[in-house]
N, C-alpha and C. Protein backbone atom coordinates (compact mmCIF):
# COMPACT_ATOMS: atom_id res chain seq x y z
N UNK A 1 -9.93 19.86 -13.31
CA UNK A 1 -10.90 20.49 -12.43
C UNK A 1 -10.89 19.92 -11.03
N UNK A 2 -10.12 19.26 -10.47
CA UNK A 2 -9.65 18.60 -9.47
C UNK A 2 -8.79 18.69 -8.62
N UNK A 3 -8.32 18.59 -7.81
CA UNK A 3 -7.21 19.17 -6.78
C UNK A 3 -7.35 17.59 -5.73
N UNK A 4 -5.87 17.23 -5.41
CA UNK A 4 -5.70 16.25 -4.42
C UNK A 4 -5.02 16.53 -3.50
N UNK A 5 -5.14 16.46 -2.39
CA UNK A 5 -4.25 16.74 -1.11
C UNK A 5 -4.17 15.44 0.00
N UNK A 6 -2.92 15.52 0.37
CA UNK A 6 -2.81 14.59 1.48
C UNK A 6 -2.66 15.07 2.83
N UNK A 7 -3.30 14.26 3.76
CA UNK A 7 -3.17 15.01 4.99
C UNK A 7 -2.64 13.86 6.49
N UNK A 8 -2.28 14.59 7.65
CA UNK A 8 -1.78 13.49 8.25
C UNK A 8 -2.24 13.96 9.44
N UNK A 9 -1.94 13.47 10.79
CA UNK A 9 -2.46 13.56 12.21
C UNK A 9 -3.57 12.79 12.63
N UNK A 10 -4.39 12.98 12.34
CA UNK A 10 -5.43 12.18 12.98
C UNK A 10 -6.86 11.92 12.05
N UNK A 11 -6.27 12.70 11.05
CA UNK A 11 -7.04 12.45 9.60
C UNK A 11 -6.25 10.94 8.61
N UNK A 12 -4.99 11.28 7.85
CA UNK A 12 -4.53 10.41 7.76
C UNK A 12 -5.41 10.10 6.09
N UNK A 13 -6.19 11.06 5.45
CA UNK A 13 -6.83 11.00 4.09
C UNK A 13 -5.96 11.58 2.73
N UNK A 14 -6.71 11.00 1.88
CA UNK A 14 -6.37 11.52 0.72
C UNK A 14 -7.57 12.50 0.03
N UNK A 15 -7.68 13.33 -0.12
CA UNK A 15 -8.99 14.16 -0.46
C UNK A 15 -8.56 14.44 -2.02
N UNK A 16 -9.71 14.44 -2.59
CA UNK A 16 -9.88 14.79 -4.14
C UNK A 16 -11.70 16.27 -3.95
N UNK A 17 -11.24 17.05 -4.09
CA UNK A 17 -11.84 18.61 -4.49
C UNK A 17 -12.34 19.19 -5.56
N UNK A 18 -13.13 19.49 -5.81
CA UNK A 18 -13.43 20.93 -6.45
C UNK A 18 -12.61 21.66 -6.62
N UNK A 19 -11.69 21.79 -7.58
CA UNK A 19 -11.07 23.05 -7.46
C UNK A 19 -11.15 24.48 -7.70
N UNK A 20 -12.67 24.53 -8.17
CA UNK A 20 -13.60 25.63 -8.86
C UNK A 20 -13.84 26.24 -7.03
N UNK A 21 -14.71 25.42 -6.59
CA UNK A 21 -15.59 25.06 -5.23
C UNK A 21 -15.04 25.00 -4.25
N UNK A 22 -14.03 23.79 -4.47
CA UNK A 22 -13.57 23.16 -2.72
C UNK A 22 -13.89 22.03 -2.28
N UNK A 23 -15.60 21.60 -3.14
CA UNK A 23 -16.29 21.14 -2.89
C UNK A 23 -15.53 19.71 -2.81
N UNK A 24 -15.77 18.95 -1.58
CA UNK A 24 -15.36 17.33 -1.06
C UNK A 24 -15.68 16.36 -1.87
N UNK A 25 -14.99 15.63 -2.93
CA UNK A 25 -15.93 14.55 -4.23
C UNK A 25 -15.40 13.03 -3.50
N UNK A 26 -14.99 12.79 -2.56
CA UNK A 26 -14.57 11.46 -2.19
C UNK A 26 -13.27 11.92 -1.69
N UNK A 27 -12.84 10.88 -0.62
CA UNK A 27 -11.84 10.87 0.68
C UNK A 27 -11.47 9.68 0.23
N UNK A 28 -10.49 8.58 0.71
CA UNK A 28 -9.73 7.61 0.95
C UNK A 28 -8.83 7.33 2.21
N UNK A 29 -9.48 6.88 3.19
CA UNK A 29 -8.76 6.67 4.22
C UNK A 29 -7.40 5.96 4.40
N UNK A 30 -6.04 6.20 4.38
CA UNK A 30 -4.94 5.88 4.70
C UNK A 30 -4.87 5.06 5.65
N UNK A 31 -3.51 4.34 6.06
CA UNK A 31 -3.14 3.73 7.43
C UNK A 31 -2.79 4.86 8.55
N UNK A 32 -1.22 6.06 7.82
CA UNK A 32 -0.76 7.05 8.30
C UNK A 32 -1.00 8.08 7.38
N UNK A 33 -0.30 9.14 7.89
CA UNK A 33 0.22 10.38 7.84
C UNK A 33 0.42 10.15 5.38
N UNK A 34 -0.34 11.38 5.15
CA UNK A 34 0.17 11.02 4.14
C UNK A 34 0.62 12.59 3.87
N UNK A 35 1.70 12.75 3.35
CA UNK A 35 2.60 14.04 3.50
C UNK A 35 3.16 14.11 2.00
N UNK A 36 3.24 13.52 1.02
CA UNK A 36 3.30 13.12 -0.36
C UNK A 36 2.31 13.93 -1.05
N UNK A 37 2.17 14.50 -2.09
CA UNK A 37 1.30 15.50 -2.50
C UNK A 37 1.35 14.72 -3.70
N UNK A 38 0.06 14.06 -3.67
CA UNK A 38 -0.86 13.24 -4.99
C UNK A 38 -0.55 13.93 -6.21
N UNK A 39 -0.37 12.33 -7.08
CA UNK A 39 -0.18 12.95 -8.51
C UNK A 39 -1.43 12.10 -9.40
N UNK A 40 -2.30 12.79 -10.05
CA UNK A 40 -3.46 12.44 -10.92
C UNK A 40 -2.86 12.48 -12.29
N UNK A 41 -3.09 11.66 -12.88
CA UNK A 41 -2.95 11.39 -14.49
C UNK A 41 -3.58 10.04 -14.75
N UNK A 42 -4.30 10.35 -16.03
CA UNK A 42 -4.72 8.91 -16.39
C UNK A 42 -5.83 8.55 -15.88
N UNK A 43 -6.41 9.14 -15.49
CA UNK A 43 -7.60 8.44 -14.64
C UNK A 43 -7.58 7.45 -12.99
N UNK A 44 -6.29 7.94 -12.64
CA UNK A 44 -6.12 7.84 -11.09
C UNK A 44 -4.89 8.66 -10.53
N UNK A 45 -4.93 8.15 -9.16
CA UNK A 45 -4.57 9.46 -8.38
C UNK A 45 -3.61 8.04 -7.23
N UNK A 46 -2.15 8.91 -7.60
CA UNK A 46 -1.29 7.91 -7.12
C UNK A 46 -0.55 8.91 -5.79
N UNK A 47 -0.51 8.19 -4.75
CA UNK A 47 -0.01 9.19 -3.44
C UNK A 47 0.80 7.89 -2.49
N UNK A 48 1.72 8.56 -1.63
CA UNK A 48 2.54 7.69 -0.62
C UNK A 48 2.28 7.91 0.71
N UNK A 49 2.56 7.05 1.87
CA UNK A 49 2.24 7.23 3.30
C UNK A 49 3.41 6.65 3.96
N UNK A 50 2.92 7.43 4.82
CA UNK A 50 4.38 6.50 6.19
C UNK A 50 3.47 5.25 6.35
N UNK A 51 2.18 4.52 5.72
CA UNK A 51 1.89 3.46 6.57
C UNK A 51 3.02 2.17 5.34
N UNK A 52 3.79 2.87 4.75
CA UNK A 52 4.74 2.16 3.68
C UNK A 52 4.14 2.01 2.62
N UNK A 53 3.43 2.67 2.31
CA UNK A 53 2.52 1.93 0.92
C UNK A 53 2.63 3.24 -0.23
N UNK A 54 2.49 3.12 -1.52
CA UNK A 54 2.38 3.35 -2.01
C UNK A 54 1.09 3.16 -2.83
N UNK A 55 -0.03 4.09 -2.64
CA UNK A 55 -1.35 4.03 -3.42
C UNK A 55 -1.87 4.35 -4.59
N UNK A 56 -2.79 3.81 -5.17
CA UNK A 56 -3.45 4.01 -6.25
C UNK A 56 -5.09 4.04 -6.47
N UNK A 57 -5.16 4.88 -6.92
CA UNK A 57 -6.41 5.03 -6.50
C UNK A 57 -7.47 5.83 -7.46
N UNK A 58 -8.95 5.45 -7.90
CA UNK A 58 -9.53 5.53 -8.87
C UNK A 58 -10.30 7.21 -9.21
N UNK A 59 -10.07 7.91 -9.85
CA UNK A 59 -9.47 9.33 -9.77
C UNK A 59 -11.30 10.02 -9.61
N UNK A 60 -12.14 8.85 -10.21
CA UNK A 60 -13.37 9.40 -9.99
C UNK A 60 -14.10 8.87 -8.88
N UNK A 61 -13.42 7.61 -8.15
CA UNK A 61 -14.49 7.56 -6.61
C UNK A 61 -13.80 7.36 -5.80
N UNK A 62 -12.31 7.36 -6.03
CA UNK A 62 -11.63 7.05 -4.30
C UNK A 62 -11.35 5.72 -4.33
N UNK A 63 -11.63 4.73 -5.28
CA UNK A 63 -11.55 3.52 -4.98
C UNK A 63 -10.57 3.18 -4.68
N UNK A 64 -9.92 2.39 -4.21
CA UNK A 64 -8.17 1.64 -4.42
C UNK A 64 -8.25 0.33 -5.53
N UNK A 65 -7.26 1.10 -6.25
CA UNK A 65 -6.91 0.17 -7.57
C UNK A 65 -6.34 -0.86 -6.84
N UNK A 66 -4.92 -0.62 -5.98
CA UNK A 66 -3.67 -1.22 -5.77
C UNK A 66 -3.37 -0.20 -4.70
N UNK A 67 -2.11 -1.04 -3.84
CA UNK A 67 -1.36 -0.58 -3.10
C UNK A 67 -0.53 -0.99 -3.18
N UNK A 68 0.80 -0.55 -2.94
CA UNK A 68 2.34 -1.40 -2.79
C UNK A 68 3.05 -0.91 -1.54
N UNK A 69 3.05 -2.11 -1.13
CA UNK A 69 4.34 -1.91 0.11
C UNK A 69 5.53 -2.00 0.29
N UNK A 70 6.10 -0.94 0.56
CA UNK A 70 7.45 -0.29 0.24
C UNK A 70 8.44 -1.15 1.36
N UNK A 71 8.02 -1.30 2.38
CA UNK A 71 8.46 -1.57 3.83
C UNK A 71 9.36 -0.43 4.31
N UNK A 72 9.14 0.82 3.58
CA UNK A 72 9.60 1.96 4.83
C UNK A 72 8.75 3.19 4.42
N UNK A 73 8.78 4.01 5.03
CA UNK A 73 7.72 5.37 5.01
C UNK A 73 8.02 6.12 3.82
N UNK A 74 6.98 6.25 3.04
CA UNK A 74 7.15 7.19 1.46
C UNK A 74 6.56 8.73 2.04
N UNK A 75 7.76 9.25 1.74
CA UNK A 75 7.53 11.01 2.32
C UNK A 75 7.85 11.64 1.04
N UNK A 76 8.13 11.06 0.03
CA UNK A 76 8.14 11.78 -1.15
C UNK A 76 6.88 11.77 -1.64
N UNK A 77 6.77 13.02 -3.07
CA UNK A 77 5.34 12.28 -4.16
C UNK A 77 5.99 11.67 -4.85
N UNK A 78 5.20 11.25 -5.45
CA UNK A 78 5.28 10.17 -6.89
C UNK A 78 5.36 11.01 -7.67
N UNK A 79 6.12 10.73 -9.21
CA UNK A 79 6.60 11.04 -10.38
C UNK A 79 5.69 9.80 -11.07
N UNK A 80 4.79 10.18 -12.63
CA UNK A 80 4.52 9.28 -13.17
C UNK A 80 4.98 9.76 -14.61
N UNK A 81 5.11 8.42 -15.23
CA UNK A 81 5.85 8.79 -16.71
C UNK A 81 6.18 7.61 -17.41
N UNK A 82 5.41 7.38 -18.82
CA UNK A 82 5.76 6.15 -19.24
C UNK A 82 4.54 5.17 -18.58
N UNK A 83 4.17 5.56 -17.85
CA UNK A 83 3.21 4.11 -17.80
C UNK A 83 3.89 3.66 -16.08
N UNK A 84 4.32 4.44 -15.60
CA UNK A 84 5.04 3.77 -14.25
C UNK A 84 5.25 5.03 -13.23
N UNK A 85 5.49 4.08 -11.98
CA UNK A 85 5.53 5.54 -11.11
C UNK A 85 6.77 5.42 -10.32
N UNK A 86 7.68 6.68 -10.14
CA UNK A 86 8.62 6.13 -9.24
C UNK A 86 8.47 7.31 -8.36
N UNK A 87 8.76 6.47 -6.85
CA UNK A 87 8.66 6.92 -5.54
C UNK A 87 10.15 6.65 -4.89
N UNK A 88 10.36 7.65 -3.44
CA UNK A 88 11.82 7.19 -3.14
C UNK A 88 10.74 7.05 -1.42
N UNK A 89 11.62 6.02 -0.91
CA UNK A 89 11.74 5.88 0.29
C UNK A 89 12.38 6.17 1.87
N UNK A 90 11.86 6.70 2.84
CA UNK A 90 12.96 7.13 4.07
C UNK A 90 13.39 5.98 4.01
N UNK A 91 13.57 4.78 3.23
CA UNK A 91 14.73 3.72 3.79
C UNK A 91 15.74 3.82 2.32
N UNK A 92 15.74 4.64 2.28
CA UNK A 92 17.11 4.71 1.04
C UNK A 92 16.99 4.22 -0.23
N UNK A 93 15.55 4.07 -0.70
CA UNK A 93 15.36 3.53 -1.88
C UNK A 93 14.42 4.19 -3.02
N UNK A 94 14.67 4.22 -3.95
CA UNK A 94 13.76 4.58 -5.12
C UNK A 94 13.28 3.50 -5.64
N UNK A 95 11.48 3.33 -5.96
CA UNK A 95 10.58 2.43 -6.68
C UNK A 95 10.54 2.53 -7.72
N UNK A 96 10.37 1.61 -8.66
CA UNK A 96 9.69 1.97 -10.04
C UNK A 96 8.67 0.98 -9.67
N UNK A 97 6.99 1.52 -10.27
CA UNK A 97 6.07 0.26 -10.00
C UNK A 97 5.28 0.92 -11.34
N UNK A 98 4.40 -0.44 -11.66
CA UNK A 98 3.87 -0.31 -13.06
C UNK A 98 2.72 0.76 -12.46
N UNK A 99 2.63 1.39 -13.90
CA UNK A 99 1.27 2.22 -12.74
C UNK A 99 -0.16 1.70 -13.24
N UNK A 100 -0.13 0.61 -14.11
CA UNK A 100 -1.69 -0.28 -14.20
C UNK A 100 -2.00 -1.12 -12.96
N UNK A 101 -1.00 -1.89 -12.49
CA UNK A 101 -0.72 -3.05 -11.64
C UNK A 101 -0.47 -2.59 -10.37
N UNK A 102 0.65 -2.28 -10.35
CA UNK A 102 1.55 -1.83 -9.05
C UNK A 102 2.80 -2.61 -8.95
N UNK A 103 2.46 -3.50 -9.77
CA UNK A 103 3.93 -4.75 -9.40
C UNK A 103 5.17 -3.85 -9.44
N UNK A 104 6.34 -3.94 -8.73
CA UNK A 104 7.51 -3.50 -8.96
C UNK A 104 8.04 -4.11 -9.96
N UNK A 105 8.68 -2.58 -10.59
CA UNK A 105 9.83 -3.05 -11.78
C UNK A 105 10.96 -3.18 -11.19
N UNK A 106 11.46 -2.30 -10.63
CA UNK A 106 12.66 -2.26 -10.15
C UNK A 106 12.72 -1.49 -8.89
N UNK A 107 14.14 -1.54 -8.25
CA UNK A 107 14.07 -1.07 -7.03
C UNK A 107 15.69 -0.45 -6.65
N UNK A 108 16.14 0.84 -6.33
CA UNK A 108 17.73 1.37 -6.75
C UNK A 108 18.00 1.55 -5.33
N UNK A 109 19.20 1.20 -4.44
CA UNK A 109 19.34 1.81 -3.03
C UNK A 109 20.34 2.99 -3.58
N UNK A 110 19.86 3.86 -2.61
CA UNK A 110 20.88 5.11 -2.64
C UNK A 110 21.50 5.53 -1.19
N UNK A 111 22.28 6.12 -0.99
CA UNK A 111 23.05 6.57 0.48
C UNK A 111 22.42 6.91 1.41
N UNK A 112 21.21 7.42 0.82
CA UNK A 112 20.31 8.24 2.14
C UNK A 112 19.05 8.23 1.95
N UNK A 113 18.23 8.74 3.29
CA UNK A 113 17.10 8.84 2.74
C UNK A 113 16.41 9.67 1.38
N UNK A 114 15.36 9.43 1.39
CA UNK A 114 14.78 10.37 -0.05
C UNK A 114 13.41 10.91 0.50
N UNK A 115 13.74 12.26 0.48
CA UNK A 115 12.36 12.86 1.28
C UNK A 115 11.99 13.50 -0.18
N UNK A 116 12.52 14.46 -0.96
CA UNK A 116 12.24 15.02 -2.42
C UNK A 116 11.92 13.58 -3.49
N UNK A 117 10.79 14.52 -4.06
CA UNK A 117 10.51 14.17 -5.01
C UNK A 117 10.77 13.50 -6.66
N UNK A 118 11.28 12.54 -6.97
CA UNK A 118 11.67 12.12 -8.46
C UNK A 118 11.22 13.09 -9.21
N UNK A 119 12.22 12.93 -10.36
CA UNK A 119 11.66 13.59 -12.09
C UNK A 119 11.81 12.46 -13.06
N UNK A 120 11.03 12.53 -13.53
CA UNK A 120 11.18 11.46 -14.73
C UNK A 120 10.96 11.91 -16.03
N UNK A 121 11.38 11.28 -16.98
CA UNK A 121 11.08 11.58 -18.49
C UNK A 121 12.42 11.72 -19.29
N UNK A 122 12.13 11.43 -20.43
CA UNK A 122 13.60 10.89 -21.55
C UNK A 122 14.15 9.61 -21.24
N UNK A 123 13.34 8.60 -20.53
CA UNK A 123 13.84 7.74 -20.63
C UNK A 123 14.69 7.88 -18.81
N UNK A 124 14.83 8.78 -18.25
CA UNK A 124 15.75 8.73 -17.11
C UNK A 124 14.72 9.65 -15.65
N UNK A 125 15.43 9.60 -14.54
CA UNK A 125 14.60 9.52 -13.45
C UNK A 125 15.49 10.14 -12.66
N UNK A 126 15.31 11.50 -11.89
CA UNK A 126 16.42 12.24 -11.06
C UNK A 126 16.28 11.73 -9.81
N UNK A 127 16.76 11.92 -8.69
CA UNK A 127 16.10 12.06 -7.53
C UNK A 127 17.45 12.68 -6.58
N UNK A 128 16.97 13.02 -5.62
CA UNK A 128 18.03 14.06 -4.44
C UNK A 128 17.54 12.95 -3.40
N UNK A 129 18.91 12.59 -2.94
CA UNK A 129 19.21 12.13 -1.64
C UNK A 129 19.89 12.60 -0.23
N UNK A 130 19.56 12.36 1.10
CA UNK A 130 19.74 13.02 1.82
C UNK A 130 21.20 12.36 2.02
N UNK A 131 21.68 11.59 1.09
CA UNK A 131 23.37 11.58 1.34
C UNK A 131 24.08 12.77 0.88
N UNK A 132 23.29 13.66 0.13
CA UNK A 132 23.65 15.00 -0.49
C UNK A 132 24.35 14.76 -1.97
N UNK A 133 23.55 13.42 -2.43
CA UNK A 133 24.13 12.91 -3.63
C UNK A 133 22.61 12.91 -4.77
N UNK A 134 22.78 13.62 -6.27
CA UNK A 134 22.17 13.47 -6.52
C UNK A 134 21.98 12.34 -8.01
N UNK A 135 21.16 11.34 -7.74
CA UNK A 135 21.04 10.41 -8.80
C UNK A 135 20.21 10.88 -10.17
N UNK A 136 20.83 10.06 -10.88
CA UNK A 136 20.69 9.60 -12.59
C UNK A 136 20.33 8.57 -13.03
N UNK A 137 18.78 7.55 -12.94
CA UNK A 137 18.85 6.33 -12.85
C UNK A 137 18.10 6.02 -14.43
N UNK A 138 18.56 4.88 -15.19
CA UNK A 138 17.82 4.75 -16.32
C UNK A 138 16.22 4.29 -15.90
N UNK A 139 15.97 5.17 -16.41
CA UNK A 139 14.00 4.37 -16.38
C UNK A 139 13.18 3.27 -16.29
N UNK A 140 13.91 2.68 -17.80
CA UNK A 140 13.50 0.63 -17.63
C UNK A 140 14.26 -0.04 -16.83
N UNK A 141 15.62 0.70 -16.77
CA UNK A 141 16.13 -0.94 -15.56
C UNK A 141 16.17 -0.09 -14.11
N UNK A 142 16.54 0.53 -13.88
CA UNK A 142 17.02 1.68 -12.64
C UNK A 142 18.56 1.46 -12.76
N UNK A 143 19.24 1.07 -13.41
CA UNK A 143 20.61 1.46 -13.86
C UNK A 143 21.13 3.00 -13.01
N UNK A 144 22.02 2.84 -12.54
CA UNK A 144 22.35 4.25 -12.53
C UNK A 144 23.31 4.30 -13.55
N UNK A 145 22.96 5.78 -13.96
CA UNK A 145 24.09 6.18 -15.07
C UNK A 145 24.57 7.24 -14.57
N UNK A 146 23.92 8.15 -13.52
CA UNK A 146 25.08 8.94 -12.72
C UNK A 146 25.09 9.43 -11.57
N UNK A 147 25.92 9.68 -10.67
CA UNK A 147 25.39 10.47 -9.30
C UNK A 147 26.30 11.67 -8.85
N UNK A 148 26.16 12.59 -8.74
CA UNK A 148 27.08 13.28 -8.24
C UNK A 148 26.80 14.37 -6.98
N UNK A 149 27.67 14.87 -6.34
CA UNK A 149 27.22 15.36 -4.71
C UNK A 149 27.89 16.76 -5.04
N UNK A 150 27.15 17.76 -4.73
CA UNK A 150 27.31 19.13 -5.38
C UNK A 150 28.37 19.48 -4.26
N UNK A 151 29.37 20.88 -4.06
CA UNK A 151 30.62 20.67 -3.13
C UNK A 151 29.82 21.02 -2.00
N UNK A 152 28.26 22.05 -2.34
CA UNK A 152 27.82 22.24 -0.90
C UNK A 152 26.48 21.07 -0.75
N UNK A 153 26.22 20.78 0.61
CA UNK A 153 25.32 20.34 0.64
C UNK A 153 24.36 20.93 -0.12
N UNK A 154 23.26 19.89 -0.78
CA UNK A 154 22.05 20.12 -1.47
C UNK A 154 20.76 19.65 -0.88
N UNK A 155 20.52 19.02 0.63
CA UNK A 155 20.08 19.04 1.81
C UNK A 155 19.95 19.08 2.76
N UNK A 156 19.52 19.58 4.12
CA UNK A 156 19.92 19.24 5.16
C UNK A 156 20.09 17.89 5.66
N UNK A 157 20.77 17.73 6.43
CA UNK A 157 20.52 16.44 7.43
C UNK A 157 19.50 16.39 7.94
N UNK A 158 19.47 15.11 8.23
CA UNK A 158 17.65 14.94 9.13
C UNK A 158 18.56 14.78 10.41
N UNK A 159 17.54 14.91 11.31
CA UNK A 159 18.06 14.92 12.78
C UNK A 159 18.26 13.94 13.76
């Protein structure tokens, strides 16, 4: 019955809604721009920002559980699954962080940035990179087990 949105410019919130209504149930003020489209499960509401962080946050008041700092701008959403969340980074990296804690499990560099979103589940974790390569990483370790780059690009370049 809930709806989360992130917003950026001069707002820079995370809003949790009514989704019957519309109606405003608690905000969370960000550092930046949050452009990541919140994922709720579990009883919180996990979203990314260019202020590098990766948030967590308490699904019925806005609270902040945790934050993790990525040290580069998270323009992806979060994927949760298993008990963990993985995020990719404009600095070429995919997170795994516990999603009780936040502590990092692991951490995978890939060729390019990562503006799309992870998939997770079976044990494995997709993600599209703007090297135009797309990864296969195991879940518990971030192993890659495969990557491959389709013959046409499968993103644009950033500029």
């Amino acid at each position: 019955g809930r709806v989360y949105i992130g917003t950026g410019g001069a707002d820079n919130k995370i809003y949790s809604l009514d989704a019957e209504t519309g109606e405003e149930l608690w905000t969370y003020q960000a550092g930046e721009d949050v452009r990541s489209s919140p994922a709720g499960i579990g009883g919180r509401v996990y979203a990314g920002s260019h202020d590098d962080k990766v948030y967590c946050l308490d699904e019925d008041t806005g609270v902040r559980l945790w934050a993790y700092n990525t040290g580069q701008d998270v323009y992806a959403s979060p994927a949760v699954s298993g008990g963990r969340v993985y995020v990719g980074t404009l600095g070429n990296k995919i997170y795994c962080l516990d999603a009780q804690t936040g502590a990092k499990m692991w951490e995978h560099q890939t060729g390019g940035p990562i503006r799309s979103s992870p998939a997770a589940g079976g044990g494995r974790v997709w993600v599209g990179s703007y090297d135009n390569s797309i990864y296969c990483l195991d879940a518990q370790t971030g192993a890659q087990l495969w990557r491959i780059r389709p013959a046409a690009p499968s993103f644009p370049h950033l500029p």
